[in-house]
C-alpha atoms as a PDB file:
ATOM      1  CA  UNK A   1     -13.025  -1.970  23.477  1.00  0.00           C
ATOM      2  CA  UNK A   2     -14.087  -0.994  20.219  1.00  0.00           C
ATOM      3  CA  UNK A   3     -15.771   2.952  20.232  1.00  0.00           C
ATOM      4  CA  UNK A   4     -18.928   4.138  17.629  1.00  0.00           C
ATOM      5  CA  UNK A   5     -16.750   5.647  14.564  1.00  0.00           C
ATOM      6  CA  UNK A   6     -12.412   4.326  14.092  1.00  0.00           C
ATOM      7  CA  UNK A   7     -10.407   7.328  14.672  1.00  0.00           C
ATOM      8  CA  UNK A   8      -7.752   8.263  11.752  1.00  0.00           C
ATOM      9  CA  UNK A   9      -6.818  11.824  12.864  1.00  0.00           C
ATOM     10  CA  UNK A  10      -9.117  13.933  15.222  1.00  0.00           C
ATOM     11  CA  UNK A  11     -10.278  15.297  12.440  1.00  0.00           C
ATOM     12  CA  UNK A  12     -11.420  12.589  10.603  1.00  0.00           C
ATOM     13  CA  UNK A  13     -13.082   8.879  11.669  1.00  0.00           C
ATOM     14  CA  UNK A  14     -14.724   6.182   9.824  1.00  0.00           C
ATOM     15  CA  UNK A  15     -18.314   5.543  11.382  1.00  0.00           C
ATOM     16  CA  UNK A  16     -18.587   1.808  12.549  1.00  0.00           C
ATOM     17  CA  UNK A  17     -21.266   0.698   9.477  1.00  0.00           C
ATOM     18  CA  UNK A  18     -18.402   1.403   6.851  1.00  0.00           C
ATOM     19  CA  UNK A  19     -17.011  -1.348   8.243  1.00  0.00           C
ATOM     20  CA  UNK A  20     -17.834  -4.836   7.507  1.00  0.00           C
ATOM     21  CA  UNK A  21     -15.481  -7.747   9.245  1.00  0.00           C
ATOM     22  CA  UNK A  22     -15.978 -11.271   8.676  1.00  0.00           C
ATOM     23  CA  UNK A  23     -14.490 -14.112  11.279  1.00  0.00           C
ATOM     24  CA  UNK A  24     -12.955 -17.013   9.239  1.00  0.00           C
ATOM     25  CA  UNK A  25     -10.560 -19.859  10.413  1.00  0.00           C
ATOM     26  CA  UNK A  26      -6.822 -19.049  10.261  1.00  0.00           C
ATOM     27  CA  UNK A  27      -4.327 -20.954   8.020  1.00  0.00           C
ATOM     28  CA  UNK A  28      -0.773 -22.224   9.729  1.00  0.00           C
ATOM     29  CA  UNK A  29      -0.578 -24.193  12.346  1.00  0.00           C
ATOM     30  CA  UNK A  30      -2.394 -23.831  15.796  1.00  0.00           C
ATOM     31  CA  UNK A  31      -3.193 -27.176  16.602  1.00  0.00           C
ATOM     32  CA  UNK A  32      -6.661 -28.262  17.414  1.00  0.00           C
ATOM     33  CA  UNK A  33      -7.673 -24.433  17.980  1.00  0.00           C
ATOM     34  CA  UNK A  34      -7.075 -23.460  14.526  1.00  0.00           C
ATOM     35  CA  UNK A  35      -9.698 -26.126  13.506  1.00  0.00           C
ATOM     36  CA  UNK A  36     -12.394 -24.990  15.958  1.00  0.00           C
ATOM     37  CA  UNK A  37     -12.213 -21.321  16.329  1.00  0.00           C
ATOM     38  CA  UNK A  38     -12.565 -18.467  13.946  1.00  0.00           C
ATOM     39  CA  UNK A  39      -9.768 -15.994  14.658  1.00  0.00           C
ATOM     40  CA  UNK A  40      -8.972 -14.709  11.223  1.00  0.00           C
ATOM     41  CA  UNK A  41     -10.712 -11.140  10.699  1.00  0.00           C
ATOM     42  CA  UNK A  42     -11.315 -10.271   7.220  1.00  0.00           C
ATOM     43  CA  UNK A  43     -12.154  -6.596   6.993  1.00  0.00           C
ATOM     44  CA  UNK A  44     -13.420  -4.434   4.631  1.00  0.00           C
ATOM     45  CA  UNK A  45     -14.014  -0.608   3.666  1.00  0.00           C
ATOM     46  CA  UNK A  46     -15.684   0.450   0.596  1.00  0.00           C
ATOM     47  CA  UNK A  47     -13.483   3.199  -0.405  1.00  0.00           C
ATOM     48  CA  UNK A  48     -15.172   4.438  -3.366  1.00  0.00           C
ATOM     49  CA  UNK A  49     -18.582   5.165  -1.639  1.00  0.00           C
ATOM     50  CA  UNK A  50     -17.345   6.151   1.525  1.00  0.00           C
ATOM     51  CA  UNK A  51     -19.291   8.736   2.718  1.00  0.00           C
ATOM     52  CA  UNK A  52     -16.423   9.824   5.610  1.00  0.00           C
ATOM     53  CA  UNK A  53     -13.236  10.499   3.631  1.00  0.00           C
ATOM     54  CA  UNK A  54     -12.455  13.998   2.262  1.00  0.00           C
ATOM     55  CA  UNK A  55     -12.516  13.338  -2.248  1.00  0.00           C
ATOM     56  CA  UNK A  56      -9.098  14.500  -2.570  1.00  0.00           C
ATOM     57  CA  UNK A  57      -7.891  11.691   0.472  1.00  0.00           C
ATOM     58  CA  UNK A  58     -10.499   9.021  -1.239  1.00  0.00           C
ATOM     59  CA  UNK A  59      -8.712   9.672  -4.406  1.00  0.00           C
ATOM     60  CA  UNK A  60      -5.408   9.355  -3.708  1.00  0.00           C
ATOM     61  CA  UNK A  61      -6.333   6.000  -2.242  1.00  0.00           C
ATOM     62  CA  UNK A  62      -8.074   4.816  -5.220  1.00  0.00           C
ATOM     63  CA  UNK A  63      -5.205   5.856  -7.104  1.00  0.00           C
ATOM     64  CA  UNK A  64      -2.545   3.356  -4.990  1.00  0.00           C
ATOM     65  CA  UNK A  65      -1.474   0.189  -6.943  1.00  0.00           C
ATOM     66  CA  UNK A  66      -2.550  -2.096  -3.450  1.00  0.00           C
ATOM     67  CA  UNK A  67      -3.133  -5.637  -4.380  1.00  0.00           C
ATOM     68  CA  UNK A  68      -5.359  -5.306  -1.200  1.00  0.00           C
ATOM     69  CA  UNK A  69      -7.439  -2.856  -3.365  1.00  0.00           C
ATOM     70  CA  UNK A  70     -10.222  -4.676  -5.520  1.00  0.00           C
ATOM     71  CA  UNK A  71     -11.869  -3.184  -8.700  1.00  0.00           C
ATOM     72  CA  UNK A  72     -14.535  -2.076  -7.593  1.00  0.00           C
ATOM     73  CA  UNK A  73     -12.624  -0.127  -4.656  1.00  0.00           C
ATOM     74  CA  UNK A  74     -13.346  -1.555  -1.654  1.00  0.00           C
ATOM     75  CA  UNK A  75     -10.189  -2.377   0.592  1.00  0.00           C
ATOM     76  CA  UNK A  76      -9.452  -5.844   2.005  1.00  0.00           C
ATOM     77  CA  UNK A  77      -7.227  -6.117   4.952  1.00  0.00           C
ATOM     78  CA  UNK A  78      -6.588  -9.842   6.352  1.00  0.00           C
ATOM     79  CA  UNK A  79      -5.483 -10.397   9.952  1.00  0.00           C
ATOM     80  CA  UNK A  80      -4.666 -13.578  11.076  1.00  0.00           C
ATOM     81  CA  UNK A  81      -1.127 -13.174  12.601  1.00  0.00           C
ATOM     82  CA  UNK A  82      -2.519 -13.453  16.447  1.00  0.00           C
ATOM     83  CA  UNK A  83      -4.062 -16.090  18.077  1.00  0.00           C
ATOM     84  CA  UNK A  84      -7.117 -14.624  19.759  1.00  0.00           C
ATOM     85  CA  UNK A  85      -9.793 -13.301  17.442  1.00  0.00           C
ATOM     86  CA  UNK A  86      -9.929  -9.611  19.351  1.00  0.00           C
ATOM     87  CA  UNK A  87      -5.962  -8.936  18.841  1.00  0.00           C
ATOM     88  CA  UNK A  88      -6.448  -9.703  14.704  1.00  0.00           C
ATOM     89  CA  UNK A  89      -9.307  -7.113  14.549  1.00  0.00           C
ATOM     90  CA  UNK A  90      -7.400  -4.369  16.562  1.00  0.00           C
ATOM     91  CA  UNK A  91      -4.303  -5.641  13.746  1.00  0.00           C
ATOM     92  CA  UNK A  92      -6.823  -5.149  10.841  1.00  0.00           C
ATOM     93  CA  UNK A  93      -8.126  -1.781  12.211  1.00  0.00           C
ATOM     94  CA  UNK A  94      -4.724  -0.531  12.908  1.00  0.00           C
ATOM     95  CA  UNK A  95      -3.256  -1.577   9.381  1.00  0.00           C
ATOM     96  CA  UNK A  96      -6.731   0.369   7.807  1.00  0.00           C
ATOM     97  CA  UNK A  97      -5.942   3.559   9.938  1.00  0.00           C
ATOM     98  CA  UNK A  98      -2.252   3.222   8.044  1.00  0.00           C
ATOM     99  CA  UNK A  99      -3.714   2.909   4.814  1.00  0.00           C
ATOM    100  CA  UNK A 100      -5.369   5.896   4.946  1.00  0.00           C
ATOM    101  CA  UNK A 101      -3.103   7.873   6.514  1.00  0.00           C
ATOM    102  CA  UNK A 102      -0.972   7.589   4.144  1.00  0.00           C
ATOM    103  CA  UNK A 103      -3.345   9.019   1.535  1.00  0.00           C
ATOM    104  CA  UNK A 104      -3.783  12.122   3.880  1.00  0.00           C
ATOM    105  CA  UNK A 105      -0.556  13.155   3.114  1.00  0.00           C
ATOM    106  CA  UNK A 106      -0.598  15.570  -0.358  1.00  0.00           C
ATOM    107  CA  UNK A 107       2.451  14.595  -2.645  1.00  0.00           C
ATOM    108  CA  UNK A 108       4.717  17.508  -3.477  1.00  0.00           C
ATOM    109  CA  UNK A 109       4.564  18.574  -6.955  1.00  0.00           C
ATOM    110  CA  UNK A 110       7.715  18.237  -8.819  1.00  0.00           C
ATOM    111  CA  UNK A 111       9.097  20.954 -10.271  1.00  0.00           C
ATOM    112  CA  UNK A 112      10.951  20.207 -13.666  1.00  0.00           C
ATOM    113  CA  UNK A 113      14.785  21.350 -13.794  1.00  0.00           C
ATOM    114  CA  UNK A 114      16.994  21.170 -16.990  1.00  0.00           C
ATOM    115  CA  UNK A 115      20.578  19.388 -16.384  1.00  0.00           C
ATOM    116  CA  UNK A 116      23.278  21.546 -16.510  1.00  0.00           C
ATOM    117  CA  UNK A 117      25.336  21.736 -19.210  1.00  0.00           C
ATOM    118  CA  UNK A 118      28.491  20.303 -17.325  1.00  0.00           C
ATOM    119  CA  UNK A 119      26.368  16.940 -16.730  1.00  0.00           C
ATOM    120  CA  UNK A 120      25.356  17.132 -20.542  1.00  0.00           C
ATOM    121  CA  UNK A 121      28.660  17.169 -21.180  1.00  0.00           C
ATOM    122  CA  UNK A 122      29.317  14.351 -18.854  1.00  0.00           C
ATOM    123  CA  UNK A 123      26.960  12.350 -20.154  1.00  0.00           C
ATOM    124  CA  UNK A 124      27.989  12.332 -23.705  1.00  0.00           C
ATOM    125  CA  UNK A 125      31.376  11.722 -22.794  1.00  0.00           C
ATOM    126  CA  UNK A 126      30.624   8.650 -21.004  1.00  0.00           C
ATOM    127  CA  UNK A 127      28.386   7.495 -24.037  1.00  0.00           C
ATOM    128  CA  UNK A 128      31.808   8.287 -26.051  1.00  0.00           C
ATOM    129  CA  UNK A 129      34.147   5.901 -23.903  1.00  0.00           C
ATOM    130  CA  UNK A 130      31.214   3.481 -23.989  1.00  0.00           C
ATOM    131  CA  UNK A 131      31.275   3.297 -27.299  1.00  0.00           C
ATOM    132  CA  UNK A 132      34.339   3.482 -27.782  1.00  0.00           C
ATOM    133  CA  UNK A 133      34.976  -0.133 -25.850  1.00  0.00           C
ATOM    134  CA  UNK A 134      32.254  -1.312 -27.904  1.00  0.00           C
ATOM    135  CA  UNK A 135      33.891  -0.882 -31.088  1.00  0.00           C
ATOM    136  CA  UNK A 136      36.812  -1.943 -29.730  1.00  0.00           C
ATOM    137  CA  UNK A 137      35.367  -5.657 -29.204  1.00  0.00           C
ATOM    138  CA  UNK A 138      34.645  -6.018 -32.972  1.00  0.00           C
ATOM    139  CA  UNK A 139      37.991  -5.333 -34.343  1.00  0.00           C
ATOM    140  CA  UNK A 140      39.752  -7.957 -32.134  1.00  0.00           C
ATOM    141  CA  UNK A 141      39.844 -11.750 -32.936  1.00  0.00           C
ATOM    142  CA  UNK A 142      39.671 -14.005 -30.626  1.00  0.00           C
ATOM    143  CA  UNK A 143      41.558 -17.406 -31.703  1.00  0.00           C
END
């Protein structure tokens, strides 16, 4: 059964009216039942004015290029792969919990290195031989 809030990590959960989910028919085939019952779930999380996420986690998520990710930032997750309408929502709430857990995670900051001078070295070599082939090709005829 579904609880009150949709447990991420213990310590965070998205409170039950961030949520909006919409039944709508699924496409494929099913037979009669796809015609007659609604068993698509179409949900959605506004994740620019959500009130539960931490800013730097809400952030990050904004930041991911998601085509599931509108303009305005709200999140659209479509579930359709089962055939009863409960099993798609669980899908749809399971897939959001993924989405933001992977914005939970802080990327590591790169640190900048120089290349050593041994793979300078091999680099302009291998731009020498390269070149080398190239001018090559232009002296030759072909007949």
């Amino acid at each position: 059964m579904i609880s009150e809030a949709l447990e991420v990590t213990p310590d965070l959960a998205i409170p039950e009216t961030e949520l909006v989910e919409r039944f709508v028919r699924a496409r494929g085939a099913g037979g009669q039942n796809i015609n007659k019952v609604s068993t698509a779930v179409e949900l959605r999380f506004d994740i620019a004015n959500s009130s539960s996420l931490p800013e730097p986690v809400r952030l990050r998520l904004l930041a991911r290029r998601d085509r599931r990710l509108t303009a305005a930032g709200v999140l659209v997750i479509e579930a359709q792969r089962f055939r009863t309408q409960e099993r798609n929502r669980m899908d749809a709430r399971e897939r959001l919990v993924g989405f933001i857990a992977t914005g939970l995670a802080e990327p590591k900051r790169r640190i900048p290195t120089r290349p050593s001078k041994a793979a300078k070295q091999r680099r302009l070599q291998g731009k020498r031989e390269r070149g080398e082939v190239k001018r090559g090709r232009s002296t030759q005829h072909w007949e």
